[in-house]
N, C-alpha and C. Protein backbone atom coordinates (compact mmCIF):
# COMPACT_ATOMS: atom_id res chain seq x y z
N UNK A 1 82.32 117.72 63.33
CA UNK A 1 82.77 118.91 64.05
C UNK A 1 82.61 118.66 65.55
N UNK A 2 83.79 119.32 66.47
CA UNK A 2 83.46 119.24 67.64
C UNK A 2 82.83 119.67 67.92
N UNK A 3 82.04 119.91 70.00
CA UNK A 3 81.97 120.56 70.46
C UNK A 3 82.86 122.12 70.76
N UNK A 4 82.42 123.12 71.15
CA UNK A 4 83.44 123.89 72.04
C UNK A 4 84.11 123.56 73.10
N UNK A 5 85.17 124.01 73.42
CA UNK A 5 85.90 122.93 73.95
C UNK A 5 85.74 123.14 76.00
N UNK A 6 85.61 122.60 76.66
CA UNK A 6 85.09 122.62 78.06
C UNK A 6 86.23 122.01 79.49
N UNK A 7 85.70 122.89 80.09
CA UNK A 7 86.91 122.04 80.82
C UNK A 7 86.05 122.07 82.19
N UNK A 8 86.06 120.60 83.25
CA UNK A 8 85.95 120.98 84.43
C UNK A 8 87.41 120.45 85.34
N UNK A 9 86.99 121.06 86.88
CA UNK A 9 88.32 120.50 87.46
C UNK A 9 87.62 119.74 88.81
N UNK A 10 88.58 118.91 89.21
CA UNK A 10 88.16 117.76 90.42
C UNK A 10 89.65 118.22 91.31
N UNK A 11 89.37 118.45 92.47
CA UNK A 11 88.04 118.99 93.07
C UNK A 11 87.07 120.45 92.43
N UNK A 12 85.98 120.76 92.62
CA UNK A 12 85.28 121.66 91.91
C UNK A 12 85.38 122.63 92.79
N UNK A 13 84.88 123.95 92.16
CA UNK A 13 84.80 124.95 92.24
C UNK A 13 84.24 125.02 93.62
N UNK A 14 84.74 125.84 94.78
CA UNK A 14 84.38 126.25 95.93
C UNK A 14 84.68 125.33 96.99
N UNK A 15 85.45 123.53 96.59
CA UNK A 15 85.28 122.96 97.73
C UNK A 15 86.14 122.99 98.57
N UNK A 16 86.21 122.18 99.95
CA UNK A 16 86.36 122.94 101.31
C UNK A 16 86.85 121.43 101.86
N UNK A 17 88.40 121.89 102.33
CA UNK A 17 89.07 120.80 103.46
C UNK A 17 89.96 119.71 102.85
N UNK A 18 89.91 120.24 101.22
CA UNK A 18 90.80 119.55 100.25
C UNK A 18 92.56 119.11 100.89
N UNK A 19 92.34 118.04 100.95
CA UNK A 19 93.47 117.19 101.20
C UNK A 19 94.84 118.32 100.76
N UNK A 20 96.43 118.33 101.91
CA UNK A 20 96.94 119.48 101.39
C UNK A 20 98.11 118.58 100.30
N UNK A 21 97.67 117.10 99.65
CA UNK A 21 98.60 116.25 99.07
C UNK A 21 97.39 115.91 97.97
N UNK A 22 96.42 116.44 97.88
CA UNK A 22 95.72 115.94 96.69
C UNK A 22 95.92 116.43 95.10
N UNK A 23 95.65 115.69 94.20
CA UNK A 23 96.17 116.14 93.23
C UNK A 23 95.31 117.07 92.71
N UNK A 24 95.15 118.20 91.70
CA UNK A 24 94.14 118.76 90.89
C UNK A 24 93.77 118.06 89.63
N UNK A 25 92.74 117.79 89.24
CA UNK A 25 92.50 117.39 87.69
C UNK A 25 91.24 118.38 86.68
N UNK A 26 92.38 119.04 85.81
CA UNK A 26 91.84 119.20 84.95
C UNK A 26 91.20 118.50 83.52
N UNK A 27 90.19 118.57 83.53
CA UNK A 27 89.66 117.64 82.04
C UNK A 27 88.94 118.39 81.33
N UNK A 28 89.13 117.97 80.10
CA UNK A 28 88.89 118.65 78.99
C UNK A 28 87.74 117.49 78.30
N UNK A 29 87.06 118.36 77.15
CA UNK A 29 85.88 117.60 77.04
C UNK A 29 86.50 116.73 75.28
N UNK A 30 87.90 116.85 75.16
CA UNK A 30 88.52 116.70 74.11
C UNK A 30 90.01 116.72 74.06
N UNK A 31 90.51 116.40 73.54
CA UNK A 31 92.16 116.79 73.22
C UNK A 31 92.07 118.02 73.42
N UNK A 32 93.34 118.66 73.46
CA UNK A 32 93.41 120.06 73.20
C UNK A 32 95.36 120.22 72.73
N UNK A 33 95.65 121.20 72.16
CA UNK A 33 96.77 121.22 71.83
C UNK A 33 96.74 123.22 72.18
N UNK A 34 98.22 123.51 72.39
CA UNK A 34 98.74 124.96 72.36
C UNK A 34 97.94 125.71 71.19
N UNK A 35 97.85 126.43 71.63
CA UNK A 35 97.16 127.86 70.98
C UNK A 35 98.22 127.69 69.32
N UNK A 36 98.97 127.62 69.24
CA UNK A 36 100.04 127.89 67.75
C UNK A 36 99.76 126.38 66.83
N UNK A 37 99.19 125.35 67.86
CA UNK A 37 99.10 123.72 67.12
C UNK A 37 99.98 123.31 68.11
N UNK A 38 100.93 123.44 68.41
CA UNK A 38 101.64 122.86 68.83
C UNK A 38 100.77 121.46 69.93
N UNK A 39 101.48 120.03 69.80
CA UNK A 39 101.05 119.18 71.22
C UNK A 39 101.64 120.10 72.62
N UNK A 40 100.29 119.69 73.48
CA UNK A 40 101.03 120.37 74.90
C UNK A 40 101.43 119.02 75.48
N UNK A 41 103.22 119.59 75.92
CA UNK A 41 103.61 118.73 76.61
C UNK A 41 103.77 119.16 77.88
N UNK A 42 104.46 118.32 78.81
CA UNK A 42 104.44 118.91 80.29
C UNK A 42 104.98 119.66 80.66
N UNK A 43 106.08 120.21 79.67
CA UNK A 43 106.80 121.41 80.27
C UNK A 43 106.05 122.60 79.82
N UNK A 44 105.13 122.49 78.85
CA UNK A 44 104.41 123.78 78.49
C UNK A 44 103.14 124.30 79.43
N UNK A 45 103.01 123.13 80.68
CA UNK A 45 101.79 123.48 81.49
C UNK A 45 101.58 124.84 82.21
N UNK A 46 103.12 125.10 82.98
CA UNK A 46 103.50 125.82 83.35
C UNK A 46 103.23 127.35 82.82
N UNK A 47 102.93 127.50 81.45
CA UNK A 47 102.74 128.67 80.47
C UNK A 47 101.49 129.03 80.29
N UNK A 48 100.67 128.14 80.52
CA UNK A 48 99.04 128.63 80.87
C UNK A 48 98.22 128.21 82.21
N UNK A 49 98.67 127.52 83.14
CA UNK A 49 98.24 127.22 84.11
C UNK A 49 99.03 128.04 85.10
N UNK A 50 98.35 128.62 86.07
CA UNK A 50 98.72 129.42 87.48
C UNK A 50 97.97 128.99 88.58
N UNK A 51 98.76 128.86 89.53
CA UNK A 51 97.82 128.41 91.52
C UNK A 51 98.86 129.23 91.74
N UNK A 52 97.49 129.81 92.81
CA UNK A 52 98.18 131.41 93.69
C UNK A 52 97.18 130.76 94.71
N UNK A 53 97.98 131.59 95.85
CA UNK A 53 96.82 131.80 96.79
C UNK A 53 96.00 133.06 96.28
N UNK A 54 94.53 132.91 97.24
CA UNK A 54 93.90 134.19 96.57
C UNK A 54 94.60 135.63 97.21
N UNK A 55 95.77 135.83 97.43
CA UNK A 55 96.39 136.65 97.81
C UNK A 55 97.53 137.15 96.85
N UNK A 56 97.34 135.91 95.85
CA UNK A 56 98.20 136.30 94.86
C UNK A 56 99.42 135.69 94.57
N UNK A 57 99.66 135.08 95.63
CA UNK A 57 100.97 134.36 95.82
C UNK A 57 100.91 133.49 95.23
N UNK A 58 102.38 132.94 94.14
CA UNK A 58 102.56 131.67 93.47
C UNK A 58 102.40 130.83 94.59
N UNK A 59 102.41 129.64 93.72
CA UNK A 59 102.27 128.19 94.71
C UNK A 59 103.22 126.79 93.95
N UNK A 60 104.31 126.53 94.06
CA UNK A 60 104.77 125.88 93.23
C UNK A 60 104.11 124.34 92.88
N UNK A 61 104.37 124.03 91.58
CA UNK A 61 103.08 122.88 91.09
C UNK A 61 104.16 121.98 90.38
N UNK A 62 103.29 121.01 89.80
CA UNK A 62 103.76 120.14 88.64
C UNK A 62 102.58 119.44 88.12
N UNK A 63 102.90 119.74 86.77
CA UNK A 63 101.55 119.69 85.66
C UNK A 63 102.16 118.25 85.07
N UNK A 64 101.37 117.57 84.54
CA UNK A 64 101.40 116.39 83.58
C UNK A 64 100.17 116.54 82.99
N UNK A 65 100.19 115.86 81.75
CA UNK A 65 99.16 116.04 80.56
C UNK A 65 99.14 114.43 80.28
N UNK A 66 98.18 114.02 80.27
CA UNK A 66 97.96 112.39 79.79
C UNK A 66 98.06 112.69 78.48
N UNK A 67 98.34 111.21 77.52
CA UNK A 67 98.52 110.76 76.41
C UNK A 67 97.68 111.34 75.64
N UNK A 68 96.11 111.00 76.33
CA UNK A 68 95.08 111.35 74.84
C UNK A 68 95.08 113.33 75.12
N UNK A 69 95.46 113.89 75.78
CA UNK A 69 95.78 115.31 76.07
C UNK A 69 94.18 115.98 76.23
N UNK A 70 93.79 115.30 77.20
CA UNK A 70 92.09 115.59 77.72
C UNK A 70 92.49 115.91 79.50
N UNK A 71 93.59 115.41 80.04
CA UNK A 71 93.46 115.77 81.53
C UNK A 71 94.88 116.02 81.85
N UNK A 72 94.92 117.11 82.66
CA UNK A 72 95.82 117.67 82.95
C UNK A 72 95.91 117.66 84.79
N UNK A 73 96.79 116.86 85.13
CA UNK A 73 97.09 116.31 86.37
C UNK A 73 98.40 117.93 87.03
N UNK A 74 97.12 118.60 88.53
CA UNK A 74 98.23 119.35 88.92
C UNK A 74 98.60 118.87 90.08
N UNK A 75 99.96 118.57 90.49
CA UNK A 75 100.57 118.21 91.89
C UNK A 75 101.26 119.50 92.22
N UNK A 76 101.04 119.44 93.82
CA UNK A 76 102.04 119.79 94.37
C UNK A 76 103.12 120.03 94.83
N UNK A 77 104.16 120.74 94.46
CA UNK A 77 105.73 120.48 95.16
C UNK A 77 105.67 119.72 96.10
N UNK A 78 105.32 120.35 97.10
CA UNK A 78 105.55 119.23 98.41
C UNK A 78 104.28 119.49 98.74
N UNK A 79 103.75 120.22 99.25
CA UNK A 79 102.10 120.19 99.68
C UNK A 79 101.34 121.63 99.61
N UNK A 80 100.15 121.24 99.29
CA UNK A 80 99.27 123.26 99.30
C UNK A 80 99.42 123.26 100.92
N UNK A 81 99.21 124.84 100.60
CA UNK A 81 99.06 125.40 102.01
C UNK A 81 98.04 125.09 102.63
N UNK A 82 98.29 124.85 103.97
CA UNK A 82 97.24 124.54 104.96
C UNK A 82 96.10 125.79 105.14
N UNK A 83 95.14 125.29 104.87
CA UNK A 83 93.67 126.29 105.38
C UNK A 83 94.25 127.43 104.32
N UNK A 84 94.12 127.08 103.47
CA UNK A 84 94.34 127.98 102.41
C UNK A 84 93.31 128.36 101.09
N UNK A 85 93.03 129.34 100.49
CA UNK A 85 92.02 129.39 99.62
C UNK A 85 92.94 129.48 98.59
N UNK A 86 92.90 128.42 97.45
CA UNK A 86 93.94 128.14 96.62
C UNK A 86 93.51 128.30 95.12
N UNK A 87 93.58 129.35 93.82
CA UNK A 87 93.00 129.71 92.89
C UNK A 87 93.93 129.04 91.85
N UNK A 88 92.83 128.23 90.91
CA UNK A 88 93.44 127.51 89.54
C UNK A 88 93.35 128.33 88.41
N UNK A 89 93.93 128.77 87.23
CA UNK A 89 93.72 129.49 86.61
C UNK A 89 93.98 129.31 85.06
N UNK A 90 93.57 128.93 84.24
CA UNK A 90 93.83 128.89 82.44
C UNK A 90 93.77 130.20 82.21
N UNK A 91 95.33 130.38 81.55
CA UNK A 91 95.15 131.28 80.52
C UNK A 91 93.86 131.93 79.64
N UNK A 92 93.47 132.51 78.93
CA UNK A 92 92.24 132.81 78.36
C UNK A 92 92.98 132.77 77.03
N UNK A 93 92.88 131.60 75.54
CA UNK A 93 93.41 131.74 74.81
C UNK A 93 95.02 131.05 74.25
N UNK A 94 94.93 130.31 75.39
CA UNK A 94 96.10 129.49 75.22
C UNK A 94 95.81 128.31 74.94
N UNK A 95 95.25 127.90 74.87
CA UNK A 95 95.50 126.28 74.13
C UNK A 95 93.85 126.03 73.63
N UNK A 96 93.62 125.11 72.22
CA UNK A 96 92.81 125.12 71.56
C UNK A 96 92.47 123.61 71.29
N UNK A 97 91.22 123.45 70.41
CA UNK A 97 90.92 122.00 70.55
C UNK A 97 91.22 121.89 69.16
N UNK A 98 91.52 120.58 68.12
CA UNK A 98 91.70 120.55 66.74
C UNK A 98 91.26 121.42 65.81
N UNK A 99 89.29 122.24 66.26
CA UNK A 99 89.19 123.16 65.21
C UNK A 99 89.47 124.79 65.50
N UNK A 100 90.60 124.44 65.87
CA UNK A 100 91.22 125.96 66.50
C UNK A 100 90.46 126.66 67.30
N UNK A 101 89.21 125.88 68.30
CA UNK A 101 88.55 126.81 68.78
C UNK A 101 89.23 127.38 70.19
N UNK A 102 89.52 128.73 70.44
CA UNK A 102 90.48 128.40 71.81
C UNK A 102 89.37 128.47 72.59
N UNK A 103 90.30 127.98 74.02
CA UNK A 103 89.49 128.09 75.00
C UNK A 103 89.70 129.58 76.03
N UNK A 104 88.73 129.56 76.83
CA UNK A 104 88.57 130.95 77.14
C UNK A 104 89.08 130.86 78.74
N UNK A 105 89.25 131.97 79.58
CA UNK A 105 89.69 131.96 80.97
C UNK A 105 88.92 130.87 81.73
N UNK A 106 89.22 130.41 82.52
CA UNK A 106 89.08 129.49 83.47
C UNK A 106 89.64 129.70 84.65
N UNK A 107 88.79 129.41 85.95
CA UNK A 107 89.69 129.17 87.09
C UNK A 107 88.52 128.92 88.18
N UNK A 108 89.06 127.86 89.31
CA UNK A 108 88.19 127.74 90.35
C UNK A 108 89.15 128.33 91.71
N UNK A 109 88.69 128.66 92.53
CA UNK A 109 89.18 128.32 93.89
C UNK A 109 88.76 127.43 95.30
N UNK A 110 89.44 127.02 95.81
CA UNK A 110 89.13 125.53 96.95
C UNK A 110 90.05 125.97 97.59
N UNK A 111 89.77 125.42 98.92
CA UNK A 111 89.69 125.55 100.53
C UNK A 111 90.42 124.35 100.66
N UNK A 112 92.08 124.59 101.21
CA UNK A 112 92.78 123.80 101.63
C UNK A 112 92.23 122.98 103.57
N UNK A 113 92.49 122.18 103.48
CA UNK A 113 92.01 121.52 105.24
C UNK A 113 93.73 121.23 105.80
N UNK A 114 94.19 121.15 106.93
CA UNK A 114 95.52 120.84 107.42
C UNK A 114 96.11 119.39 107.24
N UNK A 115 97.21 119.81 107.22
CA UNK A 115 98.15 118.40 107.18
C UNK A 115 98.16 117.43 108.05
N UNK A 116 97.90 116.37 107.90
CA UNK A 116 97.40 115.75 109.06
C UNK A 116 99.39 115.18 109.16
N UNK A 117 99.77 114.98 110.38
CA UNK A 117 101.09 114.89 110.83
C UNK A 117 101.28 112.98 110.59
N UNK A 118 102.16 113.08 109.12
CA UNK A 118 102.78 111.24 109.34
C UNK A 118 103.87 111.10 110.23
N UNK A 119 103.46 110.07 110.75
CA UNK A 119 104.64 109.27 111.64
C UNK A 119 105.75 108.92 110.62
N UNK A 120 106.99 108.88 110.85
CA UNK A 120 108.27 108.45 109.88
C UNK A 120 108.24 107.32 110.94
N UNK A 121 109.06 107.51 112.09
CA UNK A 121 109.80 106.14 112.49
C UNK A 121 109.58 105.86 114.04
N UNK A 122 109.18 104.86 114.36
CA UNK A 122 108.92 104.68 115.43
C UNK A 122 110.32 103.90 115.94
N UNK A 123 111.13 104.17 117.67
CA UNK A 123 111.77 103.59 118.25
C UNK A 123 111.68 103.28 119.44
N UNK A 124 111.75 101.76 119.97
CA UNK A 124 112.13 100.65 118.67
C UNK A 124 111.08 100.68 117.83
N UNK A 125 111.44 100.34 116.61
CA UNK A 125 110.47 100.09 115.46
C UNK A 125 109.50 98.85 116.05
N UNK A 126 108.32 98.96 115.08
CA UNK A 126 107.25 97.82 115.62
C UNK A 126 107.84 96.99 115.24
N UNK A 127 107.00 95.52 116.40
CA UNK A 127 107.59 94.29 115.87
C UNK A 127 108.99 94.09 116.21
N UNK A 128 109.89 94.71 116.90
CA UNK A 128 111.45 94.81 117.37
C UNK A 128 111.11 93.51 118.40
N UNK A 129 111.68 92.60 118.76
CA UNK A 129 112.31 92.01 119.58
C UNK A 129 113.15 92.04 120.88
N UNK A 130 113.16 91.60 121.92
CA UNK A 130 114.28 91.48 122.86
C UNK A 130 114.38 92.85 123.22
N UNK A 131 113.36 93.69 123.34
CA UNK A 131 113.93 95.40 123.83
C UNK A 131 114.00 95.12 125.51
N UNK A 132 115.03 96.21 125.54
CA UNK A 132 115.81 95.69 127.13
C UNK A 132 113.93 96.37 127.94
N UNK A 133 114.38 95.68 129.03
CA UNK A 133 113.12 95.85 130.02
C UNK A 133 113.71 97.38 130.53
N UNK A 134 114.96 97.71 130.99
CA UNK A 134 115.06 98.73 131.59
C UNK A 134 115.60 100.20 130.24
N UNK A 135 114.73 100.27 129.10
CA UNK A 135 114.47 101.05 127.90
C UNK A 135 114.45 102.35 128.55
N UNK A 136 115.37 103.30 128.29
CA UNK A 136 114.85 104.58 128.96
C UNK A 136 113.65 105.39 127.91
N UNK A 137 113.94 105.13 126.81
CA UNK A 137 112.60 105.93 125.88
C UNK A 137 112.55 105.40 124.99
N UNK A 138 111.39 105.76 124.19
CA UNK A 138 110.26 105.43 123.18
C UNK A 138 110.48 106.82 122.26
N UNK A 139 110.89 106.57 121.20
CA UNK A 139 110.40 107.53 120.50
C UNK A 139 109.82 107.40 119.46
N UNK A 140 108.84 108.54 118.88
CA UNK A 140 107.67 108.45 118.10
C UNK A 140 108.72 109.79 117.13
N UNK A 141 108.72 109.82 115.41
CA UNK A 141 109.45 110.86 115.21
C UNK A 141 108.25 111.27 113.61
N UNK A 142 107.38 112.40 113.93
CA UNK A 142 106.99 113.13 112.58
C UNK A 142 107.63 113.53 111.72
N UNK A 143 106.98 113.79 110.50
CA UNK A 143 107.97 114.59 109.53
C UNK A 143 107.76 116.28 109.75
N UNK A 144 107.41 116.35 110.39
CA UNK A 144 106.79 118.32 110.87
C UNK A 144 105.97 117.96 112.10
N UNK A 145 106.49 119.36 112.82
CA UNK A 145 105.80 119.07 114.27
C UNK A 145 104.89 119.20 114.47
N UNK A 146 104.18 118.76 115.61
CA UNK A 146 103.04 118.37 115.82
C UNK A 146 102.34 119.42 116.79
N UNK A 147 101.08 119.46 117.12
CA UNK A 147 100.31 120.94 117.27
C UNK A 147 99.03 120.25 117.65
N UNK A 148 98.56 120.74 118.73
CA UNK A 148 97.11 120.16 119.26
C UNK A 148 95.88 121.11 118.05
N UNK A 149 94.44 120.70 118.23
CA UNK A 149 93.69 121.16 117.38
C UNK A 149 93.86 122.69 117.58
N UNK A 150 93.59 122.92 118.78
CA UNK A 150 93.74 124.28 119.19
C UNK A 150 94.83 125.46 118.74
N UNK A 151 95.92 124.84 117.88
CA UNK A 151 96.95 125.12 118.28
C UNK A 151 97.98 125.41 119.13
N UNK A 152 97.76 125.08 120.18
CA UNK A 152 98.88 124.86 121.17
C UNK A 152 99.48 123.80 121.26
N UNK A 153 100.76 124.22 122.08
CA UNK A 153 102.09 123.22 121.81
C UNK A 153 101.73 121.59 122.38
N UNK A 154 102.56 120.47 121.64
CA UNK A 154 102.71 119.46 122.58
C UNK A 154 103.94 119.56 122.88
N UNK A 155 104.01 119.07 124.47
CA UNK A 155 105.41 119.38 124.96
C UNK A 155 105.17 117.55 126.08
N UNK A 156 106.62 117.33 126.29
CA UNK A 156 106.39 116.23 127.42
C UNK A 156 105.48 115.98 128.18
N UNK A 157 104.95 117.57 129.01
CA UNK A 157 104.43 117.13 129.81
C UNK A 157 102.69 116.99 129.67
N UNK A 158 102.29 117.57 128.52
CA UNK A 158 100.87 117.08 127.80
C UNK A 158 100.65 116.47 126.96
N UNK A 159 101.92 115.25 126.57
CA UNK A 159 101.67 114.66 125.73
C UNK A 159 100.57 113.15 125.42
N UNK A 160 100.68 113.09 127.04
CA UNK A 160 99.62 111.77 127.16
C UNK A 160 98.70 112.50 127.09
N UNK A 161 97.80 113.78 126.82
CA UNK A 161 96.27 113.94 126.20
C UNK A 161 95.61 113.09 125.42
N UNK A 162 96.88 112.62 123.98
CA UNK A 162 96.72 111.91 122.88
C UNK A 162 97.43 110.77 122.68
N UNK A 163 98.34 110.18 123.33
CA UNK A 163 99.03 109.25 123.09
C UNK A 163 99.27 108.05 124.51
N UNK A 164 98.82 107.12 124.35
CA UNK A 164 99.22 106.02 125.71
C UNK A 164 100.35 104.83 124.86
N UNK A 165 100.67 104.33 125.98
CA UNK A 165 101.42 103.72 125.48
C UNK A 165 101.19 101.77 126.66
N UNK A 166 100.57 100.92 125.36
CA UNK A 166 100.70 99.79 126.94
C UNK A 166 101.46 98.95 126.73
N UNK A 167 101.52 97.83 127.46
CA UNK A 167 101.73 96.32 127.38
C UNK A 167 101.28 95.70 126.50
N UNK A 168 101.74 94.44 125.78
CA UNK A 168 101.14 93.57 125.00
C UNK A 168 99.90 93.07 125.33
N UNK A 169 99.46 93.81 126.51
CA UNK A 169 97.72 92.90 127.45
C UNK A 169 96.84 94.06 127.46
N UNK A 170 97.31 94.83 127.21
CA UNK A 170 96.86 96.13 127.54
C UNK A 170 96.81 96.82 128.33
N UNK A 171 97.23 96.74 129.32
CA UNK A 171 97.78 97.66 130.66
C UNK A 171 98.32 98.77 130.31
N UNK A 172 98.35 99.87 130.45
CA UNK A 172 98.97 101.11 130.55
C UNK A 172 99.86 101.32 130.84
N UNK A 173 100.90 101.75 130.46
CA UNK A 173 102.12 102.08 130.51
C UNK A 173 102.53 104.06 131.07
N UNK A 174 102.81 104.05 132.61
CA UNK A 174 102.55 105.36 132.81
C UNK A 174 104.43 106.12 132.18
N UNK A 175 103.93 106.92 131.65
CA UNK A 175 104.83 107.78 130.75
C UNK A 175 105.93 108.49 131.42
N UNK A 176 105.35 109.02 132.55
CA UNK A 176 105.83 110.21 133.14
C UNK A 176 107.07 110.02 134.12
């Protein structure tokens, strides 16, 4: 006979600054299958699993269930919300372990941290060759704009706060 059936999730309950591209993992201390027998497959995640903000708001996801059906992998559409308090939630009664024991409500909530801003494409790209000496610009291009800690804007003319630009010797390259 089994245990009752258990679940924890990674990251745990209450934590703080969670990556806004990290995945959720649920694990189970066993297989588990749908409340009726049924195997849970990945389209059925959706039917007992919910992320809201704690405001209530959906959060769009994507569930996968590994093979041995013990961990349940939640991604993000594109990313959780920034600085966000983000609530996981099991059904109470939806899905059970082989001796039909179901499992009962579940849910943690965690503390989203901000998106840290990727670079897409640098021009010229690194490593370019032969760039004319008289180059009128450099461009640096994010995938979402960019925002000092403070939140205030970067604009041209505060942009060297954070960014220099030199020579292959290291000399400084004045921007302005």
């Amino acid at each position: 006979v089994l245990p009752a059936p258990q679940v924890s999730f990674a990251p745990g309950a209450g934590a703080t600054d969670v990556s806004v591209l990290n995945d959720i993992v649920i694990s189970f201390n066993q297989a588990m299958l749908m409340a009726n027998g049924d195997e849970i497959t990945d389209g059925d995640i959706a039917d007992f699993v919910s992320v809201n903000s704690v405001t209530k708001d959906p959060i769009g996801f994507v569930g996968t269930i590994s093979e041995t059906k013990g961990l349940i992998t939640i991604s993000p559409e594109t990313y959780w919300p920034e600085n966000t308090d983000v609530e996981i939630s099991i059904t109470a009664n939806a899905i059970k372990n082989v001796n039909d024991e179901l499992l009962g409500a579940s849910d943690i909530t965690f503390t989203t941290g901000i998106f840290p801003p990727q670079v897409v494409t640098f021009e010229p790209a690194d490593g370019t060759n032969d760039v004319a000496v008289d180059l009128i610009y450099m461009r640096i291009l994010f995938e979402q704009p960019i925002r000092f800690i403070d939140d205030s804007e970067v604009t041209s003319s505060n942009v060297d706060q954070f960014l220099s630009i030199e020579t292959g010797t290291g000399d400084p390259i004045d921007c302005n």
